[in-house]
PDB file of N, CA and C in Angstrom:
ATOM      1  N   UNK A   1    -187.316 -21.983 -39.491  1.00  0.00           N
ATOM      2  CA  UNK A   1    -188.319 -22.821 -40.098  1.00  0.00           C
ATOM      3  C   UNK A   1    -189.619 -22.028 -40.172  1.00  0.00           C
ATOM      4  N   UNK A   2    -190.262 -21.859 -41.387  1.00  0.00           N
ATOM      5  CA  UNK A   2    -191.309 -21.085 -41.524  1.00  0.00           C
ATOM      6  C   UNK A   2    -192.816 -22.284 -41.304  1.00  0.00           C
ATOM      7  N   UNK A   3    -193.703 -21.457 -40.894  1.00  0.00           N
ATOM      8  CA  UNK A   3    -195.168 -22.279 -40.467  1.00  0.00           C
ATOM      9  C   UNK A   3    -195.798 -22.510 -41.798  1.00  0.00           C
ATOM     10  N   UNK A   4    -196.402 -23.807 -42.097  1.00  0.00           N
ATOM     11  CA  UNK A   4    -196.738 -24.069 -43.208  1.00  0.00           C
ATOM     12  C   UNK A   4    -198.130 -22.703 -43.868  1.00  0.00           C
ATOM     13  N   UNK A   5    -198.540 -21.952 -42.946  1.00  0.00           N
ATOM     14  CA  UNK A   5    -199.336 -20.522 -43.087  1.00  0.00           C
ATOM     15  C   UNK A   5    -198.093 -19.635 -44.073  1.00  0.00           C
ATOM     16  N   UNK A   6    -197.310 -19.372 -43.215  1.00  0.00           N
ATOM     17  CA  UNK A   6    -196.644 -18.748 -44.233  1.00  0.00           C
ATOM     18  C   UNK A   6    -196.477 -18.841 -45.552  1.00  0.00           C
ATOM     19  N   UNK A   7    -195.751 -20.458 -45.686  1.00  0.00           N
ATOM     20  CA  UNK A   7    -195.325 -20.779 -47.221  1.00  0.00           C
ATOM     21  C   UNK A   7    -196.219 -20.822 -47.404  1.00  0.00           C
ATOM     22  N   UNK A   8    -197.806 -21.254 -47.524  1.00  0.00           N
ATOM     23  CA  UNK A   8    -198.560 -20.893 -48.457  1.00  0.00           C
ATOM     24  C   UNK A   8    -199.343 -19.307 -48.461  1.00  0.00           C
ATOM     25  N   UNK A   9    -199.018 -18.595 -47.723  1.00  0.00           N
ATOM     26  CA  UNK A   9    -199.397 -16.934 -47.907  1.00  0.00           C
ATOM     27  C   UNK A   9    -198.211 -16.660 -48.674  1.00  0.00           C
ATOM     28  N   UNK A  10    -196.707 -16.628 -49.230  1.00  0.00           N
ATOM     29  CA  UNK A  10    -195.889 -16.681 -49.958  1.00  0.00           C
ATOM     30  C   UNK A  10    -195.945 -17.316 -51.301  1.00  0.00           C
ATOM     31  N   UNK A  11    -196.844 -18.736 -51.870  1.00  0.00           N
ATOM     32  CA  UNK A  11    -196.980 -19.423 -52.706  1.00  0.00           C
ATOM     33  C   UNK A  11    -197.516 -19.223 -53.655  1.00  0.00           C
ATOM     34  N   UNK A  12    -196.809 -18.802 -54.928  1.00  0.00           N
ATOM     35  CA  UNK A  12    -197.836 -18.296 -56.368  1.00  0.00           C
ATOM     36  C   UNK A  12    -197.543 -19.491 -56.919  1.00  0.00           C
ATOM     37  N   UNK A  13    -198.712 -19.619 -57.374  1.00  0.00           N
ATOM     38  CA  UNK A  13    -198.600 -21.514 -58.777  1.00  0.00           C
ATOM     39  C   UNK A  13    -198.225 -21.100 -60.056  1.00  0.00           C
ATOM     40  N   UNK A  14    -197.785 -19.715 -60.356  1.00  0.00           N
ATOM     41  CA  UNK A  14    -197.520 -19.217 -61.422  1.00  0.00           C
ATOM     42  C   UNK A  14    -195.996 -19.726 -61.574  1.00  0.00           C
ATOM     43  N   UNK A  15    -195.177 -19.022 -61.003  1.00  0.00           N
ATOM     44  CA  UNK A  15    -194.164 -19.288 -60.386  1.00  0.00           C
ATOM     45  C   UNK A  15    -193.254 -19.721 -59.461  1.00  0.00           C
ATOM     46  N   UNK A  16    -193.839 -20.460 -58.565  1.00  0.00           N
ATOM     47  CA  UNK A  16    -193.513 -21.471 -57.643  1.00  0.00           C
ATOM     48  C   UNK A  16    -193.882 -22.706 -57.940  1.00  0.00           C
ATOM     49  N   UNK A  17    -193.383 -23.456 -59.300  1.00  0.00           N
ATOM     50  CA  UNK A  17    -193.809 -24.987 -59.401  1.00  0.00           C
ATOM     51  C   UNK A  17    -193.706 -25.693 -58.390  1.00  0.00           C
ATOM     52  N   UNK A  18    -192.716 -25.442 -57.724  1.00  0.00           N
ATOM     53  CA  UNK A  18    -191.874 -26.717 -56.688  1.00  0.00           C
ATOM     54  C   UNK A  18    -192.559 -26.986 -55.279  1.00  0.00           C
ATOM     55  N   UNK A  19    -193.203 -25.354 -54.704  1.00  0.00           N
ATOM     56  CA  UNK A  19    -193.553 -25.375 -53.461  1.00  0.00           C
ATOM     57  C   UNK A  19    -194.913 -25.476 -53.091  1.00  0.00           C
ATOM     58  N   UNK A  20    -194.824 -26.743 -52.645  1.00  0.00           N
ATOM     59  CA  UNK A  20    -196.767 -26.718 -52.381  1.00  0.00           C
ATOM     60  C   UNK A  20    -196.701 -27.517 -50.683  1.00  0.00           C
ATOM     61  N   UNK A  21    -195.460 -28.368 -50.203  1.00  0.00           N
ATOM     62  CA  UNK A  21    -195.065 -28.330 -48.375  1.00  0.00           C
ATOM     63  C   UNK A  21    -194.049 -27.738 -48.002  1.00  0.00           C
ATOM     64  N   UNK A  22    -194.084 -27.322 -46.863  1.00  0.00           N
ATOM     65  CA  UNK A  22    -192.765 -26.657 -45.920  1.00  0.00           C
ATOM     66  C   UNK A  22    -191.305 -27.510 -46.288  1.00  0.00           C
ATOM     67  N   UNK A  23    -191.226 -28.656 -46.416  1.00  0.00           N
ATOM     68  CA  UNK A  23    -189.730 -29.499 -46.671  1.00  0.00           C
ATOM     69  C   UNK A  23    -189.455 -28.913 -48.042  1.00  0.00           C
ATOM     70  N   UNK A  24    -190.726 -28.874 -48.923  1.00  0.00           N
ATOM     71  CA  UNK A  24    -190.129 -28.184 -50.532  1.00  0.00           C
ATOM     72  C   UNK A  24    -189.560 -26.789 -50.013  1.00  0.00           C
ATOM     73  N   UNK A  25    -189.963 -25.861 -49.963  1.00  0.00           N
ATOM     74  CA  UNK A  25    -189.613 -24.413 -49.655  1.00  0.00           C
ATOM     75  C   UNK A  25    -188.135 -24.606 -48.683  1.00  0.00           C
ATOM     76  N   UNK A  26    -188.125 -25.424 -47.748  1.00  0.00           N
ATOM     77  CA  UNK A  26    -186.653 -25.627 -46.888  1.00  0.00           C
ATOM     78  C   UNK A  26    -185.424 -26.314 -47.613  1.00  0.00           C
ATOM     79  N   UNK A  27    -185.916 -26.966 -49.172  1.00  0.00           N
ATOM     80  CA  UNK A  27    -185.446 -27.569 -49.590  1.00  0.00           C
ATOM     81  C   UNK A  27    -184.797 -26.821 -50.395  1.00  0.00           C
ATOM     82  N   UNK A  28    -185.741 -25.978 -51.553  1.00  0.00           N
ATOM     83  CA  UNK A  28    -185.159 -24.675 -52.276  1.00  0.00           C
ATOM     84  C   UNK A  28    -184.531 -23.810 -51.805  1.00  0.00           C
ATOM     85  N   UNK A  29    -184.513 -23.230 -50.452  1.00  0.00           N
ATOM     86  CA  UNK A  29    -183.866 -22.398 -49.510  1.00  0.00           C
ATOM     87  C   UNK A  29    -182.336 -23.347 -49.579  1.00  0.00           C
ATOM     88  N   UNK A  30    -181.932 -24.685 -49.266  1.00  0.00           N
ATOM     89  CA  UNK A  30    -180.802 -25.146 -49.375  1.00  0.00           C
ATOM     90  C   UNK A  30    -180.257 -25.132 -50.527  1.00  0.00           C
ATOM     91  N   UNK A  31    -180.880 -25.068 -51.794  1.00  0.00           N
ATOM     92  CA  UNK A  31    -180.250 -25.314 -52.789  1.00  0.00           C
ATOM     93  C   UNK A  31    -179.582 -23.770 -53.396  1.00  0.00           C
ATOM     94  N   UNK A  32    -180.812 -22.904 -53.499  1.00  0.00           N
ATOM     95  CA  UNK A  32    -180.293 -21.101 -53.325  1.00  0.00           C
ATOM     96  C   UNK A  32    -179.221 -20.996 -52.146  1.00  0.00           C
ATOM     97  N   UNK A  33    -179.080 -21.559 -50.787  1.00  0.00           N
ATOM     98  CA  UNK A  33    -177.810 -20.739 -49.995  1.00  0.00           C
ATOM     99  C   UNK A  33    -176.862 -21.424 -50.564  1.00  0.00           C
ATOM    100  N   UNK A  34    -176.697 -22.709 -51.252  1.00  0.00           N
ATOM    101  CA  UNK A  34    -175.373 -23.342 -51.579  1.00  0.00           C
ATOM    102  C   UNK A  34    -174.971 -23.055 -52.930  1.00  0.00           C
ATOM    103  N   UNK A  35    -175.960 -22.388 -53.677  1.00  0.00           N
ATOM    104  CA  UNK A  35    -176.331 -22.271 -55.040  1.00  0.00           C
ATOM    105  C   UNK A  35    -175.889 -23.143 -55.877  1.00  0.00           C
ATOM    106  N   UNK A  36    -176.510 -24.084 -55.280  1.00  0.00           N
ATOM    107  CA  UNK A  36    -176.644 -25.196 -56.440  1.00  0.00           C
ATOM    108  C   UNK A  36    -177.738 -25.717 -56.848  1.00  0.00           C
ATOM    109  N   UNK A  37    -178.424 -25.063 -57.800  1.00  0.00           N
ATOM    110  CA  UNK A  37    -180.099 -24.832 -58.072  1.00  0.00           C
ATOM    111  C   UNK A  37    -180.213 -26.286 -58.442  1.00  0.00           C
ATOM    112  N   UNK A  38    -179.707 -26.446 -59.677  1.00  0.00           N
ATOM    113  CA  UNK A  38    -179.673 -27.716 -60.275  1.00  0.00           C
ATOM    114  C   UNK A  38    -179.954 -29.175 -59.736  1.00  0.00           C
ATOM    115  N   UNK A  39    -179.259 -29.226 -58.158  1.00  0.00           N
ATOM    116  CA  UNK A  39    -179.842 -30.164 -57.674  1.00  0.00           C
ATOM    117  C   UNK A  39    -180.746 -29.918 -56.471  1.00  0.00           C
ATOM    118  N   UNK A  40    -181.575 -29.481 -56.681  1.00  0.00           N
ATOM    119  CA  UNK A  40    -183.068 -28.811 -55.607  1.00  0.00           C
ATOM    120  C   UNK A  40    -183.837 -30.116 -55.748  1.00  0.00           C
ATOM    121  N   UNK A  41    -183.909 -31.031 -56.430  1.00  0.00           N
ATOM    122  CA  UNK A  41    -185.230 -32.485 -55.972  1.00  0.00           C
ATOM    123  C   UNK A  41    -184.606 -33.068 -54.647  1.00  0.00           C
ATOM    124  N   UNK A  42    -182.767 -33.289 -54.765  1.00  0.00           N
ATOM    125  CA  UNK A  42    -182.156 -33.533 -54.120  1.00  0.00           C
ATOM    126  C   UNK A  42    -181.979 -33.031 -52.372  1.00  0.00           C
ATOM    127  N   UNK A  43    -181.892 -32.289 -52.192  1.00  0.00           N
ATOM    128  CA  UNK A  43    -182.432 -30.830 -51.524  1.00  0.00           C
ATOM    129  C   UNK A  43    -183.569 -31.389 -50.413  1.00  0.00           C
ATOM    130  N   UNK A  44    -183.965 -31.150 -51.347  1.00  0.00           N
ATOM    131  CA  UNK A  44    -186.266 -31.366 -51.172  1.00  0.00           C
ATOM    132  C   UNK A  44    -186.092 -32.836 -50.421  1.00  0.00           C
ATOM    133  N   UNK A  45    -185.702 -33.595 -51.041  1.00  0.00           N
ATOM    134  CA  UNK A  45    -185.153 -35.257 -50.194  1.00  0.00           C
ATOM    135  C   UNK A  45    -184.830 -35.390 -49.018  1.00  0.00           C
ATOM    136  N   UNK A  46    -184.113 -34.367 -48.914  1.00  0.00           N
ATOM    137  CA  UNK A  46    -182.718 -34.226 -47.365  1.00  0.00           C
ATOM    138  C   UNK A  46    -184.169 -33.857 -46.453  1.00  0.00           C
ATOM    139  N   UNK A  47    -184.882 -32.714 -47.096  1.00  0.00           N
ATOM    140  CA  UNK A  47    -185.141 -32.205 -45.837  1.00  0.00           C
ATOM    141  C   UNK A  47    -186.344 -32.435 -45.830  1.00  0.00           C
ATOM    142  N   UNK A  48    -186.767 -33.739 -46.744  1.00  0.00           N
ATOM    143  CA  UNK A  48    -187.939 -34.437 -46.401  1.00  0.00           C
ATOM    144  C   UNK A  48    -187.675 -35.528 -45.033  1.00  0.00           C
ATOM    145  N   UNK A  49    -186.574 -35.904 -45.199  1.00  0.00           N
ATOM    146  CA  UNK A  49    -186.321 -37.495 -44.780  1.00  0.00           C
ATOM    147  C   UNK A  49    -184.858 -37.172 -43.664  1.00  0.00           C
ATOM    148  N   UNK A  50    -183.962 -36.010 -43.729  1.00  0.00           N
ATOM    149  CA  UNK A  50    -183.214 -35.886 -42.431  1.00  0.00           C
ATOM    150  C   UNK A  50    -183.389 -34.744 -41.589  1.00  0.00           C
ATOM    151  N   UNK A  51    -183.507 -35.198 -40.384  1.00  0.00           N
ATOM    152  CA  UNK A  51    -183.738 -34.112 -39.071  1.00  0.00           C
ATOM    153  C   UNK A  51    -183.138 -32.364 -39.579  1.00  0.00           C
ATOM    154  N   UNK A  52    -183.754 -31.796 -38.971  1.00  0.00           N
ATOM    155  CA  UNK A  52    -183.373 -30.243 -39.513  1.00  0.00           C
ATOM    156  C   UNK A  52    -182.317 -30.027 -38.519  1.00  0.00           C
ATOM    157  N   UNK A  53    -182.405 -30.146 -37.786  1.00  0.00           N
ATOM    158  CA  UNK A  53    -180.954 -30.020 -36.974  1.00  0.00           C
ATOM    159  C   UNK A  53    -179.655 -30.252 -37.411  1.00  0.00           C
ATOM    160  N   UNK A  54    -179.567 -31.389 -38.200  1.00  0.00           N
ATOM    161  CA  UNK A  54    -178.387 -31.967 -38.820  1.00  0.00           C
ATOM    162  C   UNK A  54    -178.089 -30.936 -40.097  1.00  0.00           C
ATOM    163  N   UNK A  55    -179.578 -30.944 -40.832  1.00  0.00           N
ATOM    164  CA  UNK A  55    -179.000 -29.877 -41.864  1.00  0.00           C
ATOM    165  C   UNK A  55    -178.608 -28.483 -41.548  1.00  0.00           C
ATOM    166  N   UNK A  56    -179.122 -28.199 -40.868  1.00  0.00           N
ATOM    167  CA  UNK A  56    -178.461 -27.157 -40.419  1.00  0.00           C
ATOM    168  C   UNK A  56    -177.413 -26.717 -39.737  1.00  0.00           C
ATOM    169  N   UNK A  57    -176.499 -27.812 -39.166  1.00  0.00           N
ATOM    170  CA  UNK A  57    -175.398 -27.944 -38.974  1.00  0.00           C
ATOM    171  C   UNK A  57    -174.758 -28.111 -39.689  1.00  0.00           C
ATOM    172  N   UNK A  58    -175.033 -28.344 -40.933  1.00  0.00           N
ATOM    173  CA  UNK A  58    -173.845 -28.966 -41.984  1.00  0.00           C
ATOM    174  C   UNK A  58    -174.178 -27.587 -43.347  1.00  0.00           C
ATOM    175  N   UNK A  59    -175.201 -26.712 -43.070  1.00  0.00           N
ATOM    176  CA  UNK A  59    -175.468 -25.902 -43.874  1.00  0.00           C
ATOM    177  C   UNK A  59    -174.705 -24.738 -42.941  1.00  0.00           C
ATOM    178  N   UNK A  60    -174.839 -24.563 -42.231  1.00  0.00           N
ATOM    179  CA  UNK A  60    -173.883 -23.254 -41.026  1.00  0.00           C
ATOM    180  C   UNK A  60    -172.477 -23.872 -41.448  1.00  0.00           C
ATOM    181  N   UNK A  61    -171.983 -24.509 -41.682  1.00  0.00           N
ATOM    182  CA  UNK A  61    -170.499 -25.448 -41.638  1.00  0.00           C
ATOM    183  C   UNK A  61    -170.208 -24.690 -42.944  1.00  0.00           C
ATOM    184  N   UNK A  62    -170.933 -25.050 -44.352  1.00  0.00           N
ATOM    185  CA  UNK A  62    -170.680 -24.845 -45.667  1.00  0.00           C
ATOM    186  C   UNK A  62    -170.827 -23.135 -45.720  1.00  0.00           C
ATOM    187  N   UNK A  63    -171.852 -22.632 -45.353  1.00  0.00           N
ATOM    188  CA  UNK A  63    -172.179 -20.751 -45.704  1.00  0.00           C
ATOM    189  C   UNK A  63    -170.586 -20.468 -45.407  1.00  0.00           C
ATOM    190  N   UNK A  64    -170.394 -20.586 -43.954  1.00  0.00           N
ATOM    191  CA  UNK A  64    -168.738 -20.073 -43.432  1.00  0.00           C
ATOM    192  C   UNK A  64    -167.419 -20.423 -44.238  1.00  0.00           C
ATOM    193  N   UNK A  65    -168.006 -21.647 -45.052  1.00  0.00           N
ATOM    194  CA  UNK A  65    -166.542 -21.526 -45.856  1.00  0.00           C
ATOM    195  C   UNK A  65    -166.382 -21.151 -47.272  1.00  0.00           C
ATOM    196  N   UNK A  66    -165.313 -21.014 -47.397  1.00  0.00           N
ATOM    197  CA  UNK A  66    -164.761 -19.988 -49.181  1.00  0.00           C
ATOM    198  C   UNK A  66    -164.581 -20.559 -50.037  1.00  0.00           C
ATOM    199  N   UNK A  67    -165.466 -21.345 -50.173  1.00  0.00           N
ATOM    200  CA  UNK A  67    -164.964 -22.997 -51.430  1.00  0.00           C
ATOM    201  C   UNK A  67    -165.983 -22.371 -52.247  1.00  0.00           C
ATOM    202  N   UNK A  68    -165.341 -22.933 -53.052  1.00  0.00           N
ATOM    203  CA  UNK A  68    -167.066 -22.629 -54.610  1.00  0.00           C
ATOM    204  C   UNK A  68    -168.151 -23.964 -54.450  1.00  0.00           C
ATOM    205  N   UNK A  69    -167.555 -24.953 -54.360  1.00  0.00           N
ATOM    206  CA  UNK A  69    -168.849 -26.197 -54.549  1.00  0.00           C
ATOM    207  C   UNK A  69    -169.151 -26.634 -53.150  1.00  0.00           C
ATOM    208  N   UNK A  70    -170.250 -25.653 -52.673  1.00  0.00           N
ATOM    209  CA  UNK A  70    -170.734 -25.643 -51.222  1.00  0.00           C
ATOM    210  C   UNK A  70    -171.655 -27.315 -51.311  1.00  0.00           C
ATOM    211  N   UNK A  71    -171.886 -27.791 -52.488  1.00  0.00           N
ATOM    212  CA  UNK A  71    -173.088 -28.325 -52.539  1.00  0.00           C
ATOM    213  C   UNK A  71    -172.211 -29.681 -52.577  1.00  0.00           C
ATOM    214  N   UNK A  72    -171.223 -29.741 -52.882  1.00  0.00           N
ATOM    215  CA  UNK A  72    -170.282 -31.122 -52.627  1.00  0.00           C
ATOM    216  C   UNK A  72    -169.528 -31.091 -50.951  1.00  0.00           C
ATOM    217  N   UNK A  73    -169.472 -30.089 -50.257  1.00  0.00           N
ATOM    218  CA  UNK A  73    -168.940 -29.916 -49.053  1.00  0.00           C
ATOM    219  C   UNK A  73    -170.235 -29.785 -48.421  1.00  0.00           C
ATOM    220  N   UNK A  74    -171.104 -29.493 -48.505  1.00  0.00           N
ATOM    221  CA  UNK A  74    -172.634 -29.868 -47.329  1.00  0.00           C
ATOM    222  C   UNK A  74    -172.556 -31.085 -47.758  1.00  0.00           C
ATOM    223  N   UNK A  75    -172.625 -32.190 -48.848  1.00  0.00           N
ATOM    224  CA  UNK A  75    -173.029 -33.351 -48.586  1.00  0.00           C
ATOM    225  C   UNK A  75    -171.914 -34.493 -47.757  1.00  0.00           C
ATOM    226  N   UNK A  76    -170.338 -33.461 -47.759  1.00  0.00           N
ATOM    227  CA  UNK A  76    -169.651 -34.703 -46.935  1.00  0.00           C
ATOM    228  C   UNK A  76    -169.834 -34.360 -45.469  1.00  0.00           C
ATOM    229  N   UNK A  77    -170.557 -32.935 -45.411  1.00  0.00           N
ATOM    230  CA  UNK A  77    -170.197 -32.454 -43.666  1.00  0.00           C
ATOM    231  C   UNK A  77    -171.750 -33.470 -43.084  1.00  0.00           C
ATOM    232  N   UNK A  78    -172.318 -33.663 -44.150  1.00  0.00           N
ATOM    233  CA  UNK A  78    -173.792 -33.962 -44.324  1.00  0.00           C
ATOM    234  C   UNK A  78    -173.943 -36.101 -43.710  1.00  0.00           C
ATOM    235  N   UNK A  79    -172.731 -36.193 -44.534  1.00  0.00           N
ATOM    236  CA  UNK A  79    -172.167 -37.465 -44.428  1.00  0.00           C
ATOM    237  C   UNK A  79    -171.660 -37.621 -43.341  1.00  0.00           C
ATOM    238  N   UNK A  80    -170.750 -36.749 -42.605  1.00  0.00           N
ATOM    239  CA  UNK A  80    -169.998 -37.301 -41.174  1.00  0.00           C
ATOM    240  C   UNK A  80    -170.649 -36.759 -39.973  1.00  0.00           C
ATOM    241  N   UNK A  81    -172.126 -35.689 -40.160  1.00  0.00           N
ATOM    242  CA  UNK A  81    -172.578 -35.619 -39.130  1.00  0.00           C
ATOM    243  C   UNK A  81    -173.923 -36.912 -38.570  1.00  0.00           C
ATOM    244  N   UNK A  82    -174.442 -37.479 -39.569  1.00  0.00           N
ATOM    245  CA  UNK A  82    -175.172 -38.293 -39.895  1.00  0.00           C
ATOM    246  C   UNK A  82    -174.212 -39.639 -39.070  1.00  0.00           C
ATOM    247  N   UNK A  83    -173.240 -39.844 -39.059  1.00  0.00           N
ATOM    248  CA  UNK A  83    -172.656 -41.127 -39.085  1.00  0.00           C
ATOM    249  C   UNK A  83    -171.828 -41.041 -37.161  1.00  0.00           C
ATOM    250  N   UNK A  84    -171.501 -39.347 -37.040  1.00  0.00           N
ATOM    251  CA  UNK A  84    -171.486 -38.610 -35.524  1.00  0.00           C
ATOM    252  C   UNK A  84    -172.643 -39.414 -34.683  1.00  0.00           C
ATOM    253  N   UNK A  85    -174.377 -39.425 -35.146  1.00  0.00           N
ATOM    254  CA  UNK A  85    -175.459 -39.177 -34.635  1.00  0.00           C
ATOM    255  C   UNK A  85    -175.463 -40.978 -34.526  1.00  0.00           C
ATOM    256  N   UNK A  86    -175.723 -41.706 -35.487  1.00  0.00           N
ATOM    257  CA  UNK A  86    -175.660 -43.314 -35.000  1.00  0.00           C
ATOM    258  C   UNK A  86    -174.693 -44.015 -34.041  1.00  0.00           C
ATOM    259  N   UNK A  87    -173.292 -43.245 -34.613  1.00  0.00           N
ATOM    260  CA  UNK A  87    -172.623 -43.543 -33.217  1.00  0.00           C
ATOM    261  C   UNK A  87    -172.712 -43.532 -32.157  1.00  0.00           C
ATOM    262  N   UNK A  88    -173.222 -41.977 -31.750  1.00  0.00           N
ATOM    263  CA  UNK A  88    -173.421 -42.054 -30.558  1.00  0.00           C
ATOM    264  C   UNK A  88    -174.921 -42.689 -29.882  1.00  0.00           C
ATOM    265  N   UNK A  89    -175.585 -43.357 -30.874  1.00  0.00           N
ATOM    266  CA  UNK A  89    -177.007 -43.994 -30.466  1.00  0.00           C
ATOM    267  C   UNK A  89    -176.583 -45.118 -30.481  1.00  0.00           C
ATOM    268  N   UNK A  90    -175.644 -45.932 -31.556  1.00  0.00           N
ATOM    269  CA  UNK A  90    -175.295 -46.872 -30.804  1.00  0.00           C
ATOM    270  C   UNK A  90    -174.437 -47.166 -29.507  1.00  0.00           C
ATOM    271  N   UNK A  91    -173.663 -46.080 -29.668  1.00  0.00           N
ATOM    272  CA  UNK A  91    -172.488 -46.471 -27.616  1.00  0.00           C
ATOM    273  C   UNK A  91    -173.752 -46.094 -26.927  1.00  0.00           C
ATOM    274  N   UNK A  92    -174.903 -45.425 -26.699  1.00  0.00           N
ATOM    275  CA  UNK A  92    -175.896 -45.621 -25.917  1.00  0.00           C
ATOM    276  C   UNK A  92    -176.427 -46.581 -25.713  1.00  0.00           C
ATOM    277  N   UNK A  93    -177.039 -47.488 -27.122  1.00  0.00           N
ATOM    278  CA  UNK A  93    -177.652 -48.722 -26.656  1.00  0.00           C
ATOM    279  C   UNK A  93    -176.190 -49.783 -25.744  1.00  0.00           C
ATOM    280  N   UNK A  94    -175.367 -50.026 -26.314  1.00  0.00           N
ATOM    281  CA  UNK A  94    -174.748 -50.501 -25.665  1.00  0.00           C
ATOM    282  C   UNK A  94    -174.152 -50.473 -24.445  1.00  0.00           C
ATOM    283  N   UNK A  95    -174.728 -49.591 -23.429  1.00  0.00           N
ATOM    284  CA  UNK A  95    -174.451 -48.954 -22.566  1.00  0.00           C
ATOM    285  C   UNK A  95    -175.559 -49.536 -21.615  1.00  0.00           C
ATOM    286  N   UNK A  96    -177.120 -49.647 -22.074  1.00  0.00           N
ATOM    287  CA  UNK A  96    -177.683 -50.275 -21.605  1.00  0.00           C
ATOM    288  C   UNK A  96    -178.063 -51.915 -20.930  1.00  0.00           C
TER     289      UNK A  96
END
């Protein structure tokens, strides 16, 4: 995760429409490793609104494998780690 100093010592407005916070730039970074440019707003969403931990578990999951549509296999590893994480917050509350 880069310090928001960085991305903007990195940031030309010439050519960087997209990046003006750290979640945009982490967001484009997901869409370039899965190369699926096309959906980068999408991207930008995830890693506005889900924990970086998760994505990055489900982005380490997709790099390692030999499939072509990384960007349909991060969103199901994306899907069952997400659904891993409530589970186990709910058998916690219920535990209490």
């Amino acid at each position: 995760m880069d310090s928001v100093k960085t991305v903007l010592k990195k940031f030309n407005p010439v050519t960087d429409k997209y990046v003006s916070r750290e979640f945009q730039a982490y967001g484009l970074k997901l869409a370039e490793d899965l190369n699926d440019y096309e959906h980068r707003s999408l991207y930008m969403k995830l890693a506005k609104t889900v924990h970086r931990s998760i994505l990055d578990q489900a982005l380490t999951y997709c790099i390692d494998s030999n499939i072509d549509k990384k960007g349909a296999l991060f969103m199901w590893k994306l899907a069952q780690l997400r659904k891993e994480k409530k589970k186990k917050q709910s058998d916690a509350e219920s535990k209490k």
